[in-house]
Protein backbone atom coordinates (compact mmCIF):
# COMPACT_ATOMS: atom_id res chain seq x y z
CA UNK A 1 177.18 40.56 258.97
CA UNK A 2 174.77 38.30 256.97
CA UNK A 3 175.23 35.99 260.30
CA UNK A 4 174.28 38.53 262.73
CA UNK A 5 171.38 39.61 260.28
CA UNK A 6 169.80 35.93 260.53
CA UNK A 7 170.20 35.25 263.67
CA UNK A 8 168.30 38.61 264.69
CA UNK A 9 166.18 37.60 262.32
CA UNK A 10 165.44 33.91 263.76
CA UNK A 11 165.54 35.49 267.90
CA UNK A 12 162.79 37.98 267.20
CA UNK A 13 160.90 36.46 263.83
CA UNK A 14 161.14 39.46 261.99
CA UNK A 15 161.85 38.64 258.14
CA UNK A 16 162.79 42.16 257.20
CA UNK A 17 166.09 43.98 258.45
CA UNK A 18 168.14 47.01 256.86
CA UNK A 19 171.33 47.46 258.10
CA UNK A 20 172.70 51.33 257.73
CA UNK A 21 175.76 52.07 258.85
CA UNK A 22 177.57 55.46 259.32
CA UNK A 23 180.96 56.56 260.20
CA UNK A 24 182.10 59.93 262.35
CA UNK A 25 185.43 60.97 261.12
CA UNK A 26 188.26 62.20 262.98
CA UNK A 27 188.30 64.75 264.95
CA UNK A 28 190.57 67.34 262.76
CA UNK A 29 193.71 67.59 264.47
CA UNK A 30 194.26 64.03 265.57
CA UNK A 31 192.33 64.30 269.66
CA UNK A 32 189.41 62.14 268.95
CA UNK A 33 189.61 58.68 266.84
CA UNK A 34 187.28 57.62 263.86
CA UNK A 35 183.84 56.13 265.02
CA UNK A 36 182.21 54.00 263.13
CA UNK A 37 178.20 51.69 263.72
CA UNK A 38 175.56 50.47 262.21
CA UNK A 39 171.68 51.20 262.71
CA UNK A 40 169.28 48.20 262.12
CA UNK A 41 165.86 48.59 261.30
CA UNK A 42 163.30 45.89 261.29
CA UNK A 43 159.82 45.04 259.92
CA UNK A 44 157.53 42.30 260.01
CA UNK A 45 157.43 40.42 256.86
CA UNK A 46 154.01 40.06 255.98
CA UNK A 47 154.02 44.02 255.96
CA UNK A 48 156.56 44.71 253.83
CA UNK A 49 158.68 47.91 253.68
CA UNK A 50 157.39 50.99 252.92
CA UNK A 51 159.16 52.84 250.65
CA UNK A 52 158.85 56.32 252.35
CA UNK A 53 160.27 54.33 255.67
CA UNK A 54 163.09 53.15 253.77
CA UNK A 55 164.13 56.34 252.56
CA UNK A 56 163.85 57.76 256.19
CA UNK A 57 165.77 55.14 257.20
CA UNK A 58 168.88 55.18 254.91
CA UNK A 59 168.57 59.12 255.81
CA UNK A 60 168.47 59.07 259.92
CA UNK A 61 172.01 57.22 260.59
CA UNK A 62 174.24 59.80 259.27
CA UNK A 63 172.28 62.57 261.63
CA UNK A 64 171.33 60.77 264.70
CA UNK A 65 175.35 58.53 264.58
CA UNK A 66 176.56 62.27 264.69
CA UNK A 67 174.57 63.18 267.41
CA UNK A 68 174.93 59.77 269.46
CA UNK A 69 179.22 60.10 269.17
CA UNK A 70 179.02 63.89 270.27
CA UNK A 71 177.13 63.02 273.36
CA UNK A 72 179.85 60.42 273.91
CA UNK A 73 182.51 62.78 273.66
CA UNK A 74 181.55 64.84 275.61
CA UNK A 75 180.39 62.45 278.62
CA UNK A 76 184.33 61.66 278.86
CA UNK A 77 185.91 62.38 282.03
CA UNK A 78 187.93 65.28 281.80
CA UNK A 79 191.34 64.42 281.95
CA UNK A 80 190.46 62.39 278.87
CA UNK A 81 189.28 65.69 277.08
CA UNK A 82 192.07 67.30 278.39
CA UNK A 83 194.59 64.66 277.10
CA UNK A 84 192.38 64.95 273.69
CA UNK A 85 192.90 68.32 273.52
CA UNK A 86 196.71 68.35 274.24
CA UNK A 87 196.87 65.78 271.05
CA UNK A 88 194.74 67.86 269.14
CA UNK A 89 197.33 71.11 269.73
CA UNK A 90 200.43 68.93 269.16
CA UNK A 91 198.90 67.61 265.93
CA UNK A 92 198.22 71.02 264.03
CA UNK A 93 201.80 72.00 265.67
CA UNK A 94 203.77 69.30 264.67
CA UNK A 95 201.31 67.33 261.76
CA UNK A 96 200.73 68.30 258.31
CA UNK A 97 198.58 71.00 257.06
CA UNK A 98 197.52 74.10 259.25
CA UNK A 99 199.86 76.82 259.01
CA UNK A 100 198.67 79.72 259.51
CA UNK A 101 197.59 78.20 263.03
CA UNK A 102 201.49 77.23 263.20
CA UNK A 103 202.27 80.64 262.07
CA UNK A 104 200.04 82.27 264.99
CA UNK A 105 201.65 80.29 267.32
CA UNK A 106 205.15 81.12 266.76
CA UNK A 107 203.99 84.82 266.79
CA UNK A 108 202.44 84.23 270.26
CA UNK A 109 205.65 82.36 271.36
CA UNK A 110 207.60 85.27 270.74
CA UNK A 111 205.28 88.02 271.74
CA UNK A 112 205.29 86.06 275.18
CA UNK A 113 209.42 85.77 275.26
CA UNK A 114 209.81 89.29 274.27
CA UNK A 115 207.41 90.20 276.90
CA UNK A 116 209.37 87.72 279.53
CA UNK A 117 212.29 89.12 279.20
CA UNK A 118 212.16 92.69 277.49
CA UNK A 119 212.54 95.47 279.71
CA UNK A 120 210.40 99.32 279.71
CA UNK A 121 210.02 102.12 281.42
CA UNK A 122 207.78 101.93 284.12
CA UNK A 123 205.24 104.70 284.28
CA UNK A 124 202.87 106.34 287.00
CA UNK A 125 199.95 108.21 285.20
CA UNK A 126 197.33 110.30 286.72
CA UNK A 127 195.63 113.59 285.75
CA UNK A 128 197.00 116.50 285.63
CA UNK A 129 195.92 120.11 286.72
CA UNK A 130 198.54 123.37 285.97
CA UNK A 131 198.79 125.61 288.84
CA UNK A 132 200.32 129.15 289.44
CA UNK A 133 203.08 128.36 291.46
CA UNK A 134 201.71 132.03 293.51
CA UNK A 135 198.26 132.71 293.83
CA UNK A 136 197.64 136.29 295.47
CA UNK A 137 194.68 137.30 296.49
CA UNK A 138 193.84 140.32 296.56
CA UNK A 139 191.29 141.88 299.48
CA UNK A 140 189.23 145.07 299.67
CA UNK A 141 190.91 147.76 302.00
CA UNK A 142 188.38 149.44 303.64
CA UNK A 143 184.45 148.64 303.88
CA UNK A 144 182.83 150.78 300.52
CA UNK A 145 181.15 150.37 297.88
CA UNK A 146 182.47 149.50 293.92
CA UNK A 147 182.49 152.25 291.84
CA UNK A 148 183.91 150.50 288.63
CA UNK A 149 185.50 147.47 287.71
CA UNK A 150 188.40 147.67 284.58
CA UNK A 151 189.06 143.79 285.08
CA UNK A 152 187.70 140.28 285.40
CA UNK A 153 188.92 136.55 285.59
CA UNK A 154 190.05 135.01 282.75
CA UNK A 155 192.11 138.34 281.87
CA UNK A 156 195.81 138.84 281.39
CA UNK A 157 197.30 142.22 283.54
CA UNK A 158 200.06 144.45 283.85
CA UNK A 159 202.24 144.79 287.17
CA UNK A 160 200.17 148.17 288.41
CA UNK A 161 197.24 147.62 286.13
CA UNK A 162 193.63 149.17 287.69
CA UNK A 163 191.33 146.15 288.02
CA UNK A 164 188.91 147.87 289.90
CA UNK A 165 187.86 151.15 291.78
CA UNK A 166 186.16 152.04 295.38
CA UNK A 167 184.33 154.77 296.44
CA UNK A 168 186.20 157.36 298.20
CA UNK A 169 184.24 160.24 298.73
CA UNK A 170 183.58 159.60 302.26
CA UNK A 171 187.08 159.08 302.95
CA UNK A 172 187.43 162.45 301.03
CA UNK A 173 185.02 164.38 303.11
CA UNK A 174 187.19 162.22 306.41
CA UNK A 175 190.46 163.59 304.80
CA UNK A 176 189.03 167.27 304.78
CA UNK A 177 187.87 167.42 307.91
CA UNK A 178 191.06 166.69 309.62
CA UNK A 179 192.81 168.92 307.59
CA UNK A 180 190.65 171.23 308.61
CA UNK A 181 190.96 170.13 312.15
CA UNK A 182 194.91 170.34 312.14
CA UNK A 183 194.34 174.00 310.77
CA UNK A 184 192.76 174.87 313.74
CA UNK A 185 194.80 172.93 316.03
CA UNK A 186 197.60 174.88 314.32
CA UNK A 187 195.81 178.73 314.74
CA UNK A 188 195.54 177.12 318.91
CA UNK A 189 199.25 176.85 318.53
CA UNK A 190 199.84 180.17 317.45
CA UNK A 191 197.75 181.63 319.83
CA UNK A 192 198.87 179.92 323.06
CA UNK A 193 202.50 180.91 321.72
CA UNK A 194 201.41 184.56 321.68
CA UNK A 195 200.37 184.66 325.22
CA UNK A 196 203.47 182.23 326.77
CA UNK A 197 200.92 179.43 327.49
CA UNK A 198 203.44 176.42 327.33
CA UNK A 199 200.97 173.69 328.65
CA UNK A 200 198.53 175.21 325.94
CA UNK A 201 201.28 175.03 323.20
CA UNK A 202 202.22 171.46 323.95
CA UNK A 203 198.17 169.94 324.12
CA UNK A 204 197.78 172.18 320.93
CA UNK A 205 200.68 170.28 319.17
CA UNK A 206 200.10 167.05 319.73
CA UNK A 207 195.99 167.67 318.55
CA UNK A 208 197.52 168.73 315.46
CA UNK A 209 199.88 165.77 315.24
CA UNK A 210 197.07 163.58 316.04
CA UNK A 211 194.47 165.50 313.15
CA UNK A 212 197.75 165.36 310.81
CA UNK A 213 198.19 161.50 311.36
CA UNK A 214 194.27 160.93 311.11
CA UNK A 215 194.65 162.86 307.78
CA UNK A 216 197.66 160.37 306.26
CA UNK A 217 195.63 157.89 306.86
CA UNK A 218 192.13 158.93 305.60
CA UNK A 219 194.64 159.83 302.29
CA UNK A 220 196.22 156.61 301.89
CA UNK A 221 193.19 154.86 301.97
CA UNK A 222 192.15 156.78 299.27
CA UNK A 223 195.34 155.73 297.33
CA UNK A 224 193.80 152.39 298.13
CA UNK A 225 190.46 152.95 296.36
CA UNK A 226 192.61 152.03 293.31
CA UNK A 227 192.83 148.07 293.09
CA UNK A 228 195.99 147.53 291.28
CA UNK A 229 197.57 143.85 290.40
CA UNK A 230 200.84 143.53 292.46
CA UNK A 231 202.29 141.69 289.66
CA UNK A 232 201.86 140.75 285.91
CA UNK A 233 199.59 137.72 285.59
CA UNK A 234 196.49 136.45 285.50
CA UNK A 235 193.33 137.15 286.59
CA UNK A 236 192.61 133.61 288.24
CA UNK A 237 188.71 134.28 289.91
CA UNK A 238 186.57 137.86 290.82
CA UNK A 239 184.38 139.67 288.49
CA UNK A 240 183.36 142.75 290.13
CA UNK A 241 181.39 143.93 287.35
CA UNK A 242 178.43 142.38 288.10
CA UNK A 243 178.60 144.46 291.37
CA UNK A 244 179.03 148.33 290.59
CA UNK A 245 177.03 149.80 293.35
CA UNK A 246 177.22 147.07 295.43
CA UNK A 247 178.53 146.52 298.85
CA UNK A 248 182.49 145.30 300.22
CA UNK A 249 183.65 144.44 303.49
CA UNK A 250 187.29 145.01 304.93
CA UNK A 251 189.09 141.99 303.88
CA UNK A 252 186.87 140.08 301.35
CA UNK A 253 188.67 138.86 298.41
CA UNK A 254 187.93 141.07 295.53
CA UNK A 255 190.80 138.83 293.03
CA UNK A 256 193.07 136.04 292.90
CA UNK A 257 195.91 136.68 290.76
CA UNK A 258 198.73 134.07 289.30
CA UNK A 259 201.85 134.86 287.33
CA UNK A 260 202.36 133.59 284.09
CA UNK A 261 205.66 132.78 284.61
CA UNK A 262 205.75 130.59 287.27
CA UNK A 263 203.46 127.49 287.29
CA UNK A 264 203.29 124.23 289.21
CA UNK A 265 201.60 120.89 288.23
CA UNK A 266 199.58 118.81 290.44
CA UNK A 267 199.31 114.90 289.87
CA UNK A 268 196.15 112.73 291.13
CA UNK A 269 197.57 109.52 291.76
CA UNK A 270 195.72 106.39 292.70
CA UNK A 271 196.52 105.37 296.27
CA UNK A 272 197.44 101.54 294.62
CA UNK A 273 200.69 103.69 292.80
CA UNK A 274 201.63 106.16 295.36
CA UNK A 275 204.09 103.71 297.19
CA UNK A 276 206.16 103.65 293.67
CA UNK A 277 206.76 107.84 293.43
CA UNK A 278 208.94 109.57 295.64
CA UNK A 279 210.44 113.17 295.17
CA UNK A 280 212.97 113.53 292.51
CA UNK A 281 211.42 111.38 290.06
CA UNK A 282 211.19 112.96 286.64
CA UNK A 283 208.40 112.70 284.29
CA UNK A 284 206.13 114.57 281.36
CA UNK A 285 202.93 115.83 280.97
CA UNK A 286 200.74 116.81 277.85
CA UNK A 287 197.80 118.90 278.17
CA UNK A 288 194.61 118.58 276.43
CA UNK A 289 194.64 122.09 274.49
CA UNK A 290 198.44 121.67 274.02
CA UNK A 291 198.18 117.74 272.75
CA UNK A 292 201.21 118.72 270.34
CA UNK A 293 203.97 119.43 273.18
CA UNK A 294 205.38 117.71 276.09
CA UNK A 295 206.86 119.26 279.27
CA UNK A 296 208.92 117.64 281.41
CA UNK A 297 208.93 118.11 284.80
CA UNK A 298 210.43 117.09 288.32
CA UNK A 299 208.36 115.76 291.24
CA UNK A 300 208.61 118.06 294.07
CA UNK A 301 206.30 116.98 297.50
CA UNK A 302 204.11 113.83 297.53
CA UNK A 303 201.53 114.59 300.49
CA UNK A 304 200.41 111.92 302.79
CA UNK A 305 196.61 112.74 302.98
CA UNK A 306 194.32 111.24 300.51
CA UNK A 307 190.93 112.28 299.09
CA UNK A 308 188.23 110.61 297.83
CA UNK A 309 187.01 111.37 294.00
CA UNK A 310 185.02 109.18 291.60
CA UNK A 311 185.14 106.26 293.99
CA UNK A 312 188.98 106.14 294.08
CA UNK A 313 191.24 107.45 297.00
CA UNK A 314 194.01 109.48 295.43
CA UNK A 315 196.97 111.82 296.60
CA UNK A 316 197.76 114.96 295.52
CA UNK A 317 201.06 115.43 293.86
CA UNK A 318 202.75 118.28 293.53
CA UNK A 319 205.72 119.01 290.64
CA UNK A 320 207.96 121.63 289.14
CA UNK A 321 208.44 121.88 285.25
CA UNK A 322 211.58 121.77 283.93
CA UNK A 323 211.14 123.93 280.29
CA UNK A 324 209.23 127.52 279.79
CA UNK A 325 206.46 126.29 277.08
CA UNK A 326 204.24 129.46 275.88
CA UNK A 327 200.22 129.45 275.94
CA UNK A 328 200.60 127.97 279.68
CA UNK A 329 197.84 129.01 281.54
CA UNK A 330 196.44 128.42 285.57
CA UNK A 331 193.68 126.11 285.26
CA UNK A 332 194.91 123.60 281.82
CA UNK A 333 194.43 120.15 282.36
CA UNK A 334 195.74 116.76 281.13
CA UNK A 335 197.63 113.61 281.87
CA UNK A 336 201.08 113.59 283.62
CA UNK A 337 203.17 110.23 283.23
CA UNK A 338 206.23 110.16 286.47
CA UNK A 339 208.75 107.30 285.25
CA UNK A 340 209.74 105.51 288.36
CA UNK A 341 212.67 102.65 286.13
CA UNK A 342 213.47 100.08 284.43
CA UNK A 343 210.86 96.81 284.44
CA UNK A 344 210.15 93.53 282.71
CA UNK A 345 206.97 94.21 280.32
CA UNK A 346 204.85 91.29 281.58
CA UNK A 347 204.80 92.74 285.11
CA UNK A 348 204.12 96.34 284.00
CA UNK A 349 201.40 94.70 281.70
CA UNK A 350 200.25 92.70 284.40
CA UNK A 351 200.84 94.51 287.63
CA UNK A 352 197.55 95.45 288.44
CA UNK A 353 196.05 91.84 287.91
CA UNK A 354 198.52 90.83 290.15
CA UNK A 355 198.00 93.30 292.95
CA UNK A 356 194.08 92.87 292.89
CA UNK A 357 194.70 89.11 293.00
CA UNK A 358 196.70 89.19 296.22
CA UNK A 359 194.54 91.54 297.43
CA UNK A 360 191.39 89.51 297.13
CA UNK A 361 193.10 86.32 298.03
CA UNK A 362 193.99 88.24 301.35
CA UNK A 363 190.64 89.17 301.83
CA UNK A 364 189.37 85.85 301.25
CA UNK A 365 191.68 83.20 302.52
CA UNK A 366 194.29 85.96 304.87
CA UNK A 367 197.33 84.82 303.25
């Protein structure tokens, strides 16, 4: 050193020279070496040093060597990082020191073998909507006008039960006037009997029969004026309250009804799953007001037309449960679960990562 120092000193004539050097330890876990250097700083000698300079002097090596040997390290090629790296791992495996790092690692290790080769069930989820496995609607008879209404949706019924009422007085007044009319169809009868007027007997008759026919049927569409529920259940849509007064055609739907014993569930199912279900598959669903219970059920029809909702193409599929749970009603949603078998847990984990992969590589290279 005290060589190098005069011969710098004797090439470039400068009398003063501090020599600083610095060291850069090991990288902890054994990747990079120790670095080690020396910073020289020279003044003239008629000068002299400053004693501020010197201070800044003895301080700068230990920040700018740190500096200088990062930059180098990280200008290596990267296989050279890489093989640093690998060292690096092997060391705080294999070296002294570090374990809770060793401890994490053997927790990973056997997360990823129990995932390798630990088998689940493999599930298909989707939302859920319960259905009434009937849903009767029910139509106004005759063109009127409502009267009353007893019912609305969103109410439980008896089999028989009024839910609403027509007007019927014109088909009243109808009903009277061809009783009326048969009366004196009848009194024609008579008559034509009394004088031996067979042709009049017989066109007498069958006016009756034809007033007595128009009567039936002016009276049982009065029986009709009573909307009854065919069936206990309930009320699904219609609200006829709103409407006393008000106008009904022949035919428009008045109420839909559903029993309460007899439900189906519908699945949504992303178009990426479908190709796993297939009818017979068994599975559960929970509900959102009935988070407590789970009813199993038994996958019935899988249609093969898809809809788009939310962005996503999905197909509507249709189940049967398998246990009578109370509180059901038409209308409760939540999340059904169809368990197609038995599969490793990385690809269930993973499945989807893998499928979008292929896809994209498909779309990108077309293999």
């Amino acid at each position: 050193m005290r060589r190098d120092r005069a011969t710098l000193a004797r090439d470039y004539g400068n009398g003063l020279i501090l020599s600083v050097p610095f060291a850069m330890p090991a990288h902890d876990g054994g990747g990079d070496a120790a670095e080690h250097g020396v910073f020289i700083f020279e003044w003239p000698e008629d000068t002299g040093v400053d004693p501020q300079a010197e201070v800044l002097a003895s301080a700068l090596p230990a920040i700018l060597g740190h500096a200088l040997v990062t930059k180098r390290r990280q200008e290596r090629p990267l296989h050279r990082r890489v093989a640093d790296a690998g060292r690096r791992l092997m060391h705080r495996l294999f070296g002294p020191r570090h374990a809770a790092f060793k401890l994490g690692s053997l927790a990973g290790l056997a997360v990823l073998l129990f995932a390798l080769f630990a088998t689940g069930d493999f599930r298909i989820s989707g939302d859920a909507t319960l259905e009434g496995r009937v849903r009767r609607l029910i139509v106004a008879p005759f063109d009127g006008f409502v009267a009353s209404a007893q019912a609305r949706a969103g109410q439980v019924v008896k089999e028989g039960e009024t839910l609403a009422t027509l007007d019927d007085r014109e088909l009243q007044l109808e009903a009277s006037r061809w009783s009326s009319q048969q009366n004196q169809y009848n009194q024609q009868a008579n008559d034509a009997e009394a004088q031996r007027n067979l042709a009049q007997i017989q066109i007498a008759r069958a006016q009756s029969q034809q007033a007595e026919a128009q009567r039936r049927l002016s009276e049982s569409m009065m029986a009709k004026a009573q909307v009854r529920a065919p069936f206990a259940g309930l009320i699904v849509s219609g609200d006829l309250s709103q409407q006393l007064g008000g106008a009904v055609r022949k035919g428009q739907s008045l109420f839909e009804i559903a029993p309460l014993d007899a439900y189906r569930i519908v699945l949504q199912v992303a178009e990426s799953d479908i190709a796993h279900l297939k009818v017979g598959q068994r599975g559960e669903l929970v509900l959102t007001a009935l988070p407590d219970r789970t009813i199993p059920f038994k996958v019935t029809l899988i249609t093969a037309v898809a809809h788009a909702e939310g962005g996503r193409n999905l197909f509507r599929v249709e189940a049967a449960p398998e246990a009578e749970v109370p509180d059901l009603r038409p209308g409760m949603a939540g999340i059904g679960k169809v368990t197609v078998g038995e599969e490793r847990l990385v690809w269930i984990w993973s499945r989807r990562f893998i499928e979008w992969s292929r896809l994209q590589l498909w779309s990108w290279l077309g293999v």
